[in-house]
PDB file of N, CA and C in Angstrom:
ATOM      1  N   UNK A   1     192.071 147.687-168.989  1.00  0.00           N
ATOM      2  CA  UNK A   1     192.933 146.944-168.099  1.00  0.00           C
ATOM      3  C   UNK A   1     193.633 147.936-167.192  1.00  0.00           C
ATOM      4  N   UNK A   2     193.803 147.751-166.375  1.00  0.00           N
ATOM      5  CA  UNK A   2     193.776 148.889-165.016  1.00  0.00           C
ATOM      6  C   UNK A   2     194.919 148.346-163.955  1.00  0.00           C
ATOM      7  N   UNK A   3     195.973 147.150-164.866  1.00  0.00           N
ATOM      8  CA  UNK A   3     196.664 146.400-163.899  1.00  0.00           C
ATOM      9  C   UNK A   3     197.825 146.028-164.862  1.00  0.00           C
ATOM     10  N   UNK A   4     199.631 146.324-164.388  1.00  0.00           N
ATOM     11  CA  UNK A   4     200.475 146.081-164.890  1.00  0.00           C
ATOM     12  C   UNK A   4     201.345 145.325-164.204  1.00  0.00           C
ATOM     13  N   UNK A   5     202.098 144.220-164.819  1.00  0.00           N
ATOM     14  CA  UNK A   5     203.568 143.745-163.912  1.00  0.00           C
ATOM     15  C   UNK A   5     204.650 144.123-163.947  1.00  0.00           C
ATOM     16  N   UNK A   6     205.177 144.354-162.975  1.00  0.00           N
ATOM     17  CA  UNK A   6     206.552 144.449-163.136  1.00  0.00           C
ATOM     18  C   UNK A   6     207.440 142.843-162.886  1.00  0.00           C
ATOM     19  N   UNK A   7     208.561 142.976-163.319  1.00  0.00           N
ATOM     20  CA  UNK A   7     209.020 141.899-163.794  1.00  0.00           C
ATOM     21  C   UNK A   7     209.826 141.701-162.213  1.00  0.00           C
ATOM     22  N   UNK A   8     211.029 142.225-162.067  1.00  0.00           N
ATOM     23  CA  UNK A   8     211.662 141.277-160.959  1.00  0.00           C
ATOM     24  C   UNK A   8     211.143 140.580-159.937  1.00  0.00           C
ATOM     25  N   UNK A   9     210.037 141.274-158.718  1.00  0.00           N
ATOM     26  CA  UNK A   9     209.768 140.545-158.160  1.00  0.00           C
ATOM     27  C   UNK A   9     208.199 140.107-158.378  1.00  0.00           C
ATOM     28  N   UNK A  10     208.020 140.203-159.578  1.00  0.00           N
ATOM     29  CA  UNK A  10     206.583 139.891-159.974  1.00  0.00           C
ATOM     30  C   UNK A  10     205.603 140.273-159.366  1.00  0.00           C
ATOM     31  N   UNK A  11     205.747 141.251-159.309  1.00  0.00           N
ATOM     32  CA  UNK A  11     204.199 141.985-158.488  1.00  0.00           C
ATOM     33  C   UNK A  11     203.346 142.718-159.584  1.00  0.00           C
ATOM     34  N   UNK A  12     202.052 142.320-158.967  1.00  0.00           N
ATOM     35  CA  UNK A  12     200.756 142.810-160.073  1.00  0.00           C
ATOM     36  C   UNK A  12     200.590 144.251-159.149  1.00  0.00           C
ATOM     37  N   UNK A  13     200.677 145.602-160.179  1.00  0.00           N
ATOM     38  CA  UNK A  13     200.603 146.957-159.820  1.00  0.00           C
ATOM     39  C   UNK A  13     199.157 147.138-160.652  1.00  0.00           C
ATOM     40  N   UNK A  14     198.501 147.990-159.620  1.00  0.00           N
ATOM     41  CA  UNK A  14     196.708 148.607-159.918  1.00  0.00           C
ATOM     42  C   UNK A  14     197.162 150.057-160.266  1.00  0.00           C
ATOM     43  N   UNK A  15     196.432 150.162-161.319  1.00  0.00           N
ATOM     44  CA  UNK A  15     196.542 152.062-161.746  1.00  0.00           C
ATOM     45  C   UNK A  15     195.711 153.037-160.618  1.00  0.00           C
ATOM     46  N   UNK A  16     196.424 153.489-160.060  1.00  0.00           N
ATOM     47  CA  UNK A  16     195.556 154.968-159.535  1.00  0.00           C
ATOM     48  C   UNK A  16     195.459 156.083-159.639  1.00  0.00           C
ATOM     49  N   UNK A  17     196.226 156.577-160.565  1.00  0.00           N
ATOM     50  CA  UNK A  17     195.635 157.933-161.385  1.00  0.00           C
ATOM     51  C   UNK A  17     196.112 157.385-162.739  1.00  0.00           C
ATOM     52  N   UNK A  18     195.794 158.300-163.615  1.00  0.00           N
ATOM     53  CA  UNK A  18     196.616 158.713-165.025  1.00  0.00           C
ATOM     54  C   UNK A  18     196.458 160.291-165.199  1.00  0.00           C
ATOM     55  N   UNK A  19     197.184 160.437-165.530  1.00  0.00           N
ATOM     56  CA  UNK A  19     197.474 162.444-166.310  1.00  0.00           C
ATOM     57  C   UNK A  19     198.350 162.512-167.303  1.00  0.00           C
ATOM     58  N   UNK A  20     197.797 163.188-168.166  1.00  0.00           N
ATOM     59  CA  UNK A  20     198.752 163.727-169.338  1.00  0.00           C
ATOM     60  C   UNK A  20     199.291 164.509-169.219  1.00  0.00           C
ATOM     61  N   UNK A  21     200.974 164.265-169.091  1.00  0.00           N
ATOM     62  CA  UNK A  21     201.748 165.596-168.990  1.00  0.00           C
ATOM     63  C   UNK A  21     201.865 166.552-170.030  1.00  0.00           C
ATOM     64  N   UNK A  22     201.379 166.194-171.488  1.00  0.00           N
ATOM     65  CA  UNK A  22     201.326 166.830-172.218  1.00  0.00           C
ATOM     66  C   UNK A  22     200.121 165.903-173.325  1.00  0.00           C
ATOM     67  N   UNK A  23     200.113 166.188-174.779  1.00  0.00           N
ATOM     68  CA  UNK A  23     199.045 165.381-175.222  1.00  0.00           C
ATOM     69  C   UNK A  23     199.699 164.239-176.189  1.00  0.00           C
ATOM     70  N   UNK A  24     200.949 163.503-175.593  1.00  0.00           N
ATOM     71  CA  UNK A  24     201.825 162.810-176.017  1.00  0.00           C
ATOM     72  C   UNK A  24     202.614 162.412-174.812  1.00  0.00           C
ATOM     73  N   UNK A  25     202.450 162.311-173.606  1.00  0.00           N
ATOM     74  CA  UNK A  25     203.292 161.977-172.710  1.00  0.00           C
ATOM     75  C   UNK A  25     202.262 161.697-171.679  1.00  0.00           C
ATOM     76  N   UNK A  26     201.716 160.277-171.328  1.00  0.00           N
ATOM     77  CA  UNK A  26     200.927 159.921-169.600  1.00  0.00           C
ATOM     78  C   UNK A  26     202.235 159.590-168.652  1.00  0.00           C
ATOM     79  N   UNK A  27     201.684 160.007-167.421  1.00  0.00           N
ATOM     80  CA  UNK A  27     202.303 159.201-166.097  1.00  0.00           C
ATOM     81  C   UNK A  27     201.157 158.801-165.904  1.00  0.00           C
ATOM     82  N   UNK A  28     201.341 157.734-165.375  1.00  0.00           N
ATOM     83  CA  UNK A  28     200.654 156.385-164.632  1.00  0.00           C
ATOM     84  C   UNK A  28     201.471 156.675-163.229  1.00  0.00           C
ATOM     85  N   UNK A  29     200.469 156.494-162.475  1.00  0.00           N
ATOM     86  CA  UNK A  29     200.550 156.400-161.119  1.00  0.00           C
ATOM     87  C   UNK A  29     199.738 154.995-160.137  1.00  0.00           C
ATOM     88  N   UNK A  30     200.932 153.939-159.902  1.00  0.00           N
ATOM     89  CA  UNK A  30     200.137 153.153-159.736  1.00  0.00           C
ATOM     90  C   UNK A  30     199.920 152.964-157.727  1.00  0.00           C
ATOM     91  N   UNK A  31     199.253 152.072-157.466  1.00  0.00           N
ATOM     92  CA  UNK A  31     199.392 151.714-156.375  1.00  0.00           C
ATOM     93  C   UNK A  31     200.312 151.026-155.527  1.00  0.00           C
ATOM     94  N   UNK A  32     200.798 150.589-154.710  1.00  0.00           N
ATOM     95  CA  UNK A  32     201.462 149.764-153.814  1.00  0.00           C
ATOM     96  C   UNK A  32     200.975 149.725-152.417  1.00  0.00           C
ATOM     97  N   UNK A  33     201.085 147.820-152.158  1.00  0.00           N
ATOM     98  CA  UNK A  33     200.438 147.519-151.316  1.00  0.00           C
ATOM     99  C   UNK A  33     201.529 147.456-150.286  1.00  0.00           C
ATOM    100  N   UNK A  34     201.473 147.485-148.742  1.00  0.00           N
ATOM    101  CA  UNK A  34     202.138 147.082-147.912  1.00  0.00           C
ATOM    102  C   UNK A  34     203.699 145.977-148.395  1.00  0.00           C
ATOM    103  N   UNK A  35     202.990 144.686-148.913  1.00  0.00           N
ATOM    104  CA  UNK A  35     204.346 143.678-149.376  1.00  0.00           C
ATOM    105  C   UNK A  35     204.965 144.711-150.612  1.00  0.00           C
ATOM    106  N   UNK A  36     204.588 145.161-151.562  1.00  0.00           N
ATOM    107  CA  UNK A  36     205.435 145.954-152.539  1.00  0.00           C
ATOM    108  C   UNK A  36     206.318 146.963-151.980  1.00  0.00           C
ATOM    109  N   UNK A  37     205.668 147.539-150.957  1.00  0.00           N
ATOM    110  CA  UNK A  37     206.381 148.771-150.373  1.00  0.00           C
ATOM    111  C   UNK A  37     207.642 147.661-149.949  1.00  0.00           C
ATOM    112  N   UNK A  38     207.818 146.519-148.968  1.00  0.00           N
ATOM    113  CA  UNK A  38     208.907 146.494-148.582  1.00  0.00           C
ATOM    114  C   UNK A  38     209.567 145.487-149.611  1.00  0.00           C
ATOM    115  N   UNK A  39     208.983 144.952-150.584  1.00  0.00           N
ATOM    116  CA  UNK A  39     209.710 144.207-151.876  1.00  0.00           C
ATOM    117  C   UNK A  39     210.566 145.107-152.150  1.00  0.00           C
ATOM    118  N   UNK A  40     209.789 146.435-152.933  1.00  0.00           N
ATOM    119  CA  UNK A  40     210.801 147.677-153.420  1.00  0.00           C
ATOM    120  C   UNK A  40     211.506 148.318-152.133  1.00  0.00           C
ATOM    121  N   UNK A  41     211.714 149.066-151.210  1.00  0.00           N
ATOM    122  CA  UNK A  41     211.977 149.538-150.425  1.00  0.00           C
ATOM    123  C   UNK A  41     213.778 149.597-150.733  1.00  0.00           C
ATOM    124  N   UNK A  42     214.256 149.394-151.439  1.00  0.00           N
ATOM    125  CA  UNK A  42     215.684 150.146-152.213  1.00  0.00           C
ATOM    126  C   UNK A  42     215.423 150.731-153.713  1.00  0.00           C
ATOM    127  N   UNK A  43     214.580 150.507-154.273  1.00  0.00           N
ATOM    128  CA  UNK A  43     214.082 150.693-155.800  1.00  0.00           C
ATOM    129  C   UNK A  43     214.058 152.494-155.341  1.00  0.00           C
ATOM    130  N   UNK A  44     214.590 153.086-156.452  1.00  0.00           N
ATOM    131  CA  UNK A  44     214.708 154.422-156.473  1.00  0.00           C
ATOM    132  C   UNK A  44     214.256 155.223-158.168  1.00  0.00           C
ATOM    133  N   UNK A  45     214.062 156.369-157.818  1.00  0.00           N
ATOM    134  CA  UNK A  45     213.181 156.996-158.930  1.00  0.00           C
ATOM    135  C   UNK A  45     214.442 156.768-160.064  1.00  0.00           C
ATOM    136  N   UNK A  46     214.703 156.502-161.076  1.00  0.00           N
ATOM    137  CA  UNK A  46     215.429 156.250-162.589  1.00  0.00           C
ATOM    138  C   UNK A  46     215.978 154.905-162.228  1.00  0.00           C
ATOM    139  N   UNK A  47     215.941 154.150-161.429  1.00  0.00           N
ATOM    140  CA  UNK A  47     215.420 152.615-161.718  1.00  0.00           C
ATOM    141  C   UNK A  47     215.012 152.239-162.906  1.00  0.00           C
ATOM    142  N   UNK A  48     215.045 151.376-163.508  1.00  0.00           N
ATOM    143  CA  UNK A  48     214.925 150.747-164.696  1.00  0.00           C
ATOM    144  C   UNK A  48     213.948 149.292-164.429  1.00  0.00           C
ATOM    145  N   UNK A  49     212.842 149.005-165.082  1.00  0.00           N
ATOM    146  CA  UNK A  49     211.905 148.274-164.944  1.00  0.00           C
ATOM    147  C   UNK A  49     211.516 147.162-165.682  1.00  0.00           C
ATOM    148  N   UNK A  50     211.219 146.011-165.786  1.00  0.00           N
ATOM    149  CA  UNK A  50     210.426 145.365-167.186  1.00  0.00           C
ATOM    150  C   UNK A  50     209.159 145.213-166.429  1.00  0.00           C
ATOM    151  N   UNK A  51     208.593 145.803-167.709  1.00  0.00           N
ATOM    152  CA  UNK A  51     207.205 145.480-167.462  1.00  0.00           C
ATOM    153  C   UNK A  51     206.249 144.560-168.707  1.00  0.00           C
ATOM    154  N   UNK A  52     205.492 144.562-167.797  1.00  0.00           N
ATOM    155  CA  UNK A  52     205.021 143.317-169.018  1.00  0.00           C
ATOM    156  C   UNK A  52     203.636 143.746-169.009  1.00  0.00           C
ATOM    157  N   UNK A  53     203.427 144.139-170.345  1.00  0.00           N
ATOM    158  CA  UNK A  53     201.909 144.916-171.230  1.00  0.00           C
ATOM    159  C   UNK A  53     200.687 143.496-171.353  1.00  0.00           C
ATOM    160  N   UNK A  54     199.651 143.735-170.658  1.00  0.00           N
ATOM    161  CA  UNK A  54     198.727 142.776-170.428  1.00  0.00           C
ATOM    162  C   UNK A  54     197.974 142.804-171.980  1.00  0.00           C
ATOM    163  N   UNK A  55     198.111 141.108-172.785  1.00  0.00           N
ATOM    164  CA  UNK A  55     196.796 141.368-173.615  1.00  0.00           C
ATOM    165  C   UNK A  55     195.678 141.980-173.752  1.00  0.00           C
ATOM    166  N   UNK A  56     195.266 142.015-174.704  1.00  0.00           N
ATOM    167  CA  UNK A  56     193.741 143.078-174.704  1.00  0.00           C
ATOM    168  C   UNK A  56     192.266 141.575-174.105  1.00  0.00           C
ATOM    169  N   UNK A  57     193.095 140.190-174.201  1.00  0.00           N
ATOM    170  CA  UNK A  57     192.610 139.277-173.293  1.00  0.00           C
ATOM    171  C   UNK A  57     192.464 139.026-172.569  1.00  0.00           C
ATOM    172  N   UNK A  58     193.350 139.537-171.871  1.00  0.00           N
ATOM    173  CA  UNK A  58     193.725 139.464-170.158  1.00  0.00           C
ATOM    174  C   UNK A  58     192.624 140.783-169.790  1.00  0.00           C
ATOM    175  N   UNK A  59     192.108 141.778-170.364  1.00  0.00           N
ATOM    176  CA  UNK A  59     191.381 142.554-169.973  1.00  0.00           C
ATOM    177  C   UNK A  59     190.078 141.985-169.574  1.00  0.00           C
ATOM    178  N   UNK A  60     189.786 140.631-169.730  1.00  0.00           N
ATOM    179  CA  UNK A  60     188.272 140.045-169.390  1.00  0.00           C
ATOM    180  C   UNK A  60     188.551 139.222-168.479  1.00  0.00           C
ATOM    181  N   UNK A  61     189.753 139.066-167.805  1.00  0.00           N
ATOM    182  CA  UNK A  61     190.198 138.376-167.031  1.00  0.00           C
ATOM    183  C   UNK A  61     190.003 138.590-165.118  1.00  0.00           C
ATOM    184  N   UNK A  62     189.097 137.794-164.530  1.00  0.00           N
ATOM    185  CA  UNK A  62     189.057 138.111-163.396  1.00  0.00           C
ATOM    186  C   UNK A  62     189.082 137.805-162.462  1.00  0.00           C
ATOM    187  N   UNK A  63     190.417 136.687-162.423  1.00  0.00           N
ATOM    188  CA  UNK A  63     191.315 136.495-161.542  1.00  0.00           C
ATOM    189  C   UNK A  63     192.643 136.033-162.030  1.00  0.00           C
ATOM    190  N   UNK A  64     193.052 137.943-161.938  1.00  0.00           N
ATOM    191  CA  UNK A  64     194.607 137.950-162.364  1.00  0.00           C
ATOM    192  C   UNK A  64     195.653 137.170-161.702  1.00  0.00           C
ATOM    193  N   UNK A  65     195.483 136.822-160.352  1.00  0.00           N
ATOM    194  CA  UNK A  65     196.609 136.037-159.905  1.00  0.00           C
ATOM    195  C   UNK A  65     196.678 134.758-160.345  1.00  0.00           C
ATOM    196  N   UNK A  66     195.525 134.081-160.742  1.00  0.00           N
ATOM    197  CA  UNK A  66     195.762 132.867-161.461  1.00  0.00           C
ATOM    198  C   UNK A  66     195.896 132.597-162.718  1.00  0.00           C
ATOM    199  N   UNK A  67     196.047 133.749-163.793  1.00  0.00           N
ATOM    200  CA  UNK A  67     196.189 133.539-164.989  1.00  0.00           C
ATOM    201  C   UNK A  67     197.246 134.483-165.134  1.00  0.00           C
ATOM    202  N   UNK A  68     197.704 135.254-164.839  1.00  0.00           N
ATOM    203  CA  UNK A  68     199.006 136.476-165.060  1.00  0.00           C
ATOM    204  C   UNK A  68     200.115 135.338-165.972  1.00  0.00           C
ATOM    205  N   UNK A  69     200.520 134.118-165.593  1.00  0.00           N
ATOM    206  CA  UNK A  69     201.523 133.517-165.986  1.00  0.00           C
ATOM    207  C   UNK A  69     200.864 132.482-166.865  1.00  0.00           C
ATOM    208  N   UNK A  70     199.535 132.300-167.542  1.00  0.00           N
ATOM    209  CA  UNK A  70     199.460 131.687-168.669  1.00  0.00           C
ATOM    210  C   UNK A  70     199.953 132.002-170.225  1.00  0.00           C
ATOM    211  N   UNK A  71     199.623 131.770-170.655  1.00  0.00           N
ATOM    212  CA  UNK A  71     200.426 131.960-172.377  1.00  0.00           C
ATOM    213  C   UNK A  71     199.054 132.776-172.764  1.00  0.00           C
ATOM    214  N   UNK A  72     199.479 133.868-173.664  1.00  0.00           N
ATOM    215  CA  UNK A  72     198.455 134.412-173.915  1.00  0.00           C
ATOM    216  C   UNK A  72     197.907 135.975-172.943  1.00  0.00           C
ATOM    217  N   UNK A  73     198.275 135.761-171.878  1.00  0.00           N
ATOM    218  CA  UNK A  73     198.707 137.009-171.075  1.00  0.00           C
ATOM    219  C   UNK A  73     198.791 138.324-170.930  1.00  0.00           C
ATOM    220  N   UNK A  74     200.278 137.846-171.484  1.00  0.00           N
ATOM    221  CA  UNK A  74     201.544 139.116-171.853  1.00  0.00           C
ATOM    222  C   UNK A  74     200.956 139.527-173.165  1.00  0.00           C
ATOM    223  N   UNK A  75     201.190 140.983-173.613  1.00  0.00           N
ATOM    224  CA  UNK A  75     201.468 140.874-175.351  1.00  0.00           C
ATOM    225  C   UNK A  75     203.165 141.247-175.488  1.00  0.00           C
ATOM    226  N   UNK A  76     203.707 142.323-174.272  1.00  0.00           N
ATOM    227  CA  UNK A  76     205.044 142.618-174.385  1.00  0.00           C
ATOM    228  C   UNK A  76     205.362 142.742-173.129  1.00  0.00           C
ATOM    229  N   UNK A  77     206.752 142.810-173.486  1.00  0.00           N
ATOM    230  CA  UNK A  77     207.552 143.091-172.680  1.00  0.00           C
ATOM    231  C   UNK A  77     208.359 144.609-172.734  1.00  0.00           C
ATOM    232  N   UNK A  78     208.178 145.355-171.807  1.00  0.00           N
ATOM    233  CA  UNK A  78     209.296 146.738-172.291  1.00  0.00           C
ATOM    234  C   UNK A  78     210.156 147.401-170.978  1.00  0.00           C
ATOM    235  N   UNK A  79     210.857 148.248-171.551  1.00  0.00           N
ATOM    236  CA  UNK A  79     211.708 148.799-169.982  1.00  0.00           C
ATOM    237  C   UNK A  79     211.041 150.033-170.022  1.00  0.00           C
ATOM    238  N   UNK A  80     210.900 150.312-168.612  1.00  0.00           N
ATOM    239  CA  UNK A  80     210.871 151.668-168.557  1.00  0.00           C
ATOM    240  C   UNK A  80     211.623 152.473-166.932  1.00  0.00           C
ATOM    241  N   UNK A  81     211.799 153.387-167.086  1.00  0.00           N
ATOM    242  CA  UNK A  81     212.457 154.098-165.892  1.00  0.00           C
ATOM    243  C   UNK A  81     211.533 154.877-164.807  1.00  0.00           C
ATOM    244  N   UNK A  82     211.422 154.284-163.687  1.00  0.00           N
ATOM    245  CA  UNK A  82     210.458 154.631-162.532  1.00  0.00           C
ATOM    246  C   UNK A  82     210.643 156.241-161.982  1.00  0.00           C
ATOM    247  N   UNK A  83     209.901 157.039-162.494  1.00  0.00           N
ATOM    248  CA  UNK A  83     210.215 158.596-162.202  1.00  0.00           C
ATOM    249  C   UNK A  83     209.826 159.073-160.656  1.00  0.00           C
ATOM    250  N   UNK A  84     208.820 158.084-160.147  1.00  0.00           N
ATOM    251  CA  UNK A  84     209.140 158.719-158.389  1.00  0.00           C
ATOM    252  C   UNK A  84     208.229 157.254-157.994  1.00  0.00           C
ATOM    253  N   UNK A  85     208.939 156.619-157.221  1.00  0.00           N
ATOM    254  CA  UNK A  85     208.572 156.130-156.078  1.00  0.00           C
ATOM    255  C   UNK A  85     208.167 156.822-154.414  1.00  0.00           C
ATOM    256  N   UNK A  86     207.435 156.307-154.368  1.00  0.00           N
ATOM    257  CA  UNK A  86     207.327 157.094-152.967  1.00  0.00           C
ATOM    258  C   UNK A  86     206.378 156.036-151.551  1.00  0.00           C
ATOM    259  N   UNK A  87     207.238 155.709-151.005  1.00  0.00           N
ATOM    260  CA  UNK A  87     206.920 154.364-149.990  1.00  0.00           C
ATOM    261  C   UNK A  87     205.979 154.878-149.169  1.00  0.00           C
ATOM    262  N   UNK A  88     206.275 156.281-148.638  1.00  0.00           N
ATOM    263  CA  UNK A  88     205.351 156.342-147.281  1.00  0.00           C
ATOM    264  C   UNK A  88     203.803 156.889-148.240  1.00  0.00           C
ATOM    265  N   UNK A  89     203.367 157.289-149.340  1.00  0.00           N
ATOM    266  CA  UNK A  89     202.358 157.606-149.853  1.00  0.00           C
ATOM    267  C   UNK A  89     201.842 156.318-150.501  1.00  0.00           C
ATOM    268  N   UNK A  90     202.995 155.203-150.877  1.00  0.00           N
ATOM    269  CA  UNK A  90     202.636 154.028-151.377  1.00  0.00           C
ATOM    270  C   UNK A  90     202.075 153.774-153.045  1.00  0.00           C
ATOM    271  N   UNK A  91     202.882 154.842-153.517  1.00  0.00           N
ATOM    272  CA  UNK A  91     202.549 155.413-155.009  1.00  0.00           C
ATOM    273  C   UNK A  91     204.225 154.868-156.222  1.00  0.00           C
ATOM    274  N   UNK A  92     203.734 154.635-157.426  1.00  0.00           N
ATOM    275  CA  UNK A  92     204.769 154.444-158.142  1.00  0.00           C
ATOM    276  C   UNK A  92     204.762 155.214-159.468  1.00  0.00           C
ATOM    277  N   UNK A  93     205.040 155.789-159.989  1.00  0.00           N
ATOM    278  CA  UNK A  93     204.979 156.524-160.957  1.00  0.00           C
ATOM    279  C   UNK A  93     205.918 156.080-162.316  1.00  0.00           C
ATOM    280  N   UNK A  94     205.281 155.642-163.373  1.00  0.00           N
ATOM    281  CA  UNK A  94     205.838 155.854-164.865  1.00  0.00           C
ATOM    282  C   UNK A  94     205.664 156.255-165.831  1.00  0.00           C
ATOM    283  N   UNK A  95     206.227 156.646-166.722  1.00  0.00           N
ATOM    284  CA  UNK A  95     205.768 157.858-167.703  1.00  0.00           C
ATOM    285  C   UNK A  95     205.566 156.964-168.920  1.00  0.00           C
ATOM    286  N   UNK A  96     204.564 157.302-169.805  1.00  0.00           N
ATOM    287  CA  UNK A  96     204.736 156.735-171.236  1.00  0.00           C
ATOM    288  C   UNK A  96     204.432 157.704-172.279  1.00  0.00           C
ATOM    289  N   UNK A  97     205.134 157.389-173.571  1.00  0.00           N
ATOM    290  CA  UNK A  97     204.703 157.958-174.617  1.00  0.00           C
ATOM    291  C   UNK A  97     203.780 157.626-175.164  1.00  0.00           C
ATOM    292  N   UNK A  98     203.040 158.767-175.442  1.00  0.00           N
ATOM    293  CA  UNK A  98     201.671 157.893-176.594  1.00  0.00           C
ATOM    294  C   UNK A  98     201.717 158.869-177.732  1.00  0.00           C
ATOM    295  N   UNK A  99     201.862 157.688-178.422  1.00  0.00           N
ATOM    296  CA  UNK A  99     201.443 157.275-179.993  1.00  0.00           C
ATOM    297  C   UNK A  99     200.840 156.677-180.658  1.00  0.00           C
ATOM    298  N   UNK A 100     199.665 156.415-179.930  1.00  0.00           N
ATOM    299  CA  UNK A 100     198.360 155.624-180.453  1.00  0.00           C
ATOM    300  C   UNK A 100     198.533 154.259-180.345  1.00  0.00           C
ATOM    301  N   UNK A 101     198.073 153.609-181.348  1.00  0.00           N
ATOM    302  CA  UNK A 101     197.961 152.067-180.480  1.00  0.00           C
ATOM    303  C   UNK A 101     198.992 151.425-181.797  1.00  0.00           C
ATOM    304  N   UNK A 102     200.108 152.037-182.205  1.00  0.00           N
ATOM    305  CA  UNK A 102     201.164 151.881-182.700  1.00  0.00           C
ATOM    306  C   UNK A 102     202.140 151.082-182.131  1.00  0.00           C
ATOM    307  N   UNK A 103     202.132 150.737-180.656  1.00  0.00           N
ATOM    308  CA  UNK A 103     202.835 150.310-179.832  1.00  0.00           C
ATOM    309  C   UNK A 103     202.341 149.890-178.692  1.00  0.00           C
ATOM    310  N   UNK A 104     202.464 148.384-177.890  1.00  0.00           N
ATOM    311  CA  UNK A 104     201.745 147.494-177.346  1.00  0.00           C
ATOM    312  C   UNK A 104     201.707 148.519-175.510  1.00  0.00           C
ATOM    313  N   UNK A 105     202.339 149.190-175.017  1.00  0.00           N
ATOM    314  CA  UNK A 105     202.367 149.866-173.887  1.00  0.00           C
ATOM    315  C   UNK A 105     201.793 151.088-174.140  1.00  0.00           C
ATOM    316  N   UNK A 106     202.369 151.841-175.769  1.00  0.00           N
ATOM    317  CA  UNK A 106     201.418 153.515-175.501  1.00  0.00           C
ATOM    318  C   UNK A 106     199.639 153.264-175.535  1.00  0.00           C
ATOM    319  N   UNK A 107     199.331 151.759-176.262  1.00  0.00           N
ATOM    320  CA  UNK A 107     197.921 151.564-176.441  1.00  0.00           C
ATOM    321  C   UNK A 107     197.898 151.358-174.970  1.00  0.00           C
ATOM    322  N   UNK A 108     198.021 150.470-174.402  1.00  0.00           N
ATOM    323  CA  UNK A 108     197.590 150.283-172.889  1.00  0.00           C
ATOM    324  C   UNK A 108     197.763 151.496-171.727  1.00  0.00           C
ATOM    325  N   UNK A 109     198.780 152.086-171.869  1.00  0.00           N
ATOM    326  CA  UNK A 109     198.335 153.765-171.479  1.00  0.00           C
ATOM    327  C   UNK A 109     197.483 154.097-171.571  1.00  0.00           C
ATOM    328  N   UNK A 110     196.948 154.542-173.125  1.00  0.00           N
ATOM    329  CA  UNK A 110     196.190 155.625-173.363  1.00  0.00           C
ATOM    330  C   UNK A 110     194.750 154.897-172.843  1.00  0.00           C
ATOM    331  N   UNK A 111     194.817 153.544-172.611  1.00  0.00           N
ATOM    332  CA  UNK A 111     193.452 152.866-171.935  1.00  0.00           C
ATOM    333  C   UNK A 111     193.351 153.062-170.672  1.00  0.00           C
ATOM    334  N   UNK A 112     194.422 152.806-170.331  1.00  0.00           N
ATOM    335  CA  UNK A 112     194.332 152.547-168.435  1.00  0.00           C
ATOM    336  C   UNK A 112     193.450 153.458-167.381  1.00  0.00           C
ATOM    337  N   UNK A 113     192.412 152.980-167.005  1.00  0.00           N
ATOM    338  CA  UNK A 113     191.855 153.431-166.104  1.00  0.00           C
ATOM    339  C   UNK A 113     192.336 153.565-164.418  1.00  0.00           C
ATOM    340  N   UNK A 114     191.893 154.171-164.325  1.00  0.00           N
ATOM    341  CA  UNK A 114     191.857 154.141-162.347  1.00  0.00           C
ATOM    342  C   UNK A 114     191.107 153.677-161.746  1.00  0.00           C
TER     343      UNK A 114
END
């Protein structure tokens, strides 16, 4: 699954890189489209986020805009703090811990493709 939400203004974010900052710590680097850039366009890097961790169901799913808000979806919900936004490159950056699939976001990390 290669696609996360963020919660306030409900926008579906596409992964475009991943790197391990160490072998326990990814940033995710996602995309932003034109409308996100000016949705966020006050959102600043240690911003605080909910995001919402896509089922391992939603991974066969292929058309996210019409199912994102069915039951079955989501598996969680979590916060996390946005470490660089950057509007004119159109990039969002969040960091996660991984700890194996111990936890419904470090598993979807350590999956996330580009």
């Amino acid at each position: 699954m290669d696609k996360l939400i963020r919660d306030t203004a409900r926008s579906l974010f596409v992964v475009k890189e991943k790197t391990f900052l160490t072998s326990h710590y990814i940033r995710i680097t996602f995309k932003m489209s034109d409308e996100q850039v000016n949705l966020f366009q006050n959102m600043r890097s240690g911003s605080n986020n909910k995001i919402y961790i896509p089922s391992e169901t939603a991974m066969y799913c292929n058309d996210y805009e019409e199912s994102i808000w069915d039951s079955g979806f989501f598996m969680a919900m979590r916060t996390y703090t946005t470490r660089n936004i950057d509007l004119i490159n159109k990039t969002l950056q969040i960091d996660f811990v991984a700890h194996g699939d111990n936890g419904p976001a470090s598993k979807w990390a350590e999956n996330a493709k580009s």
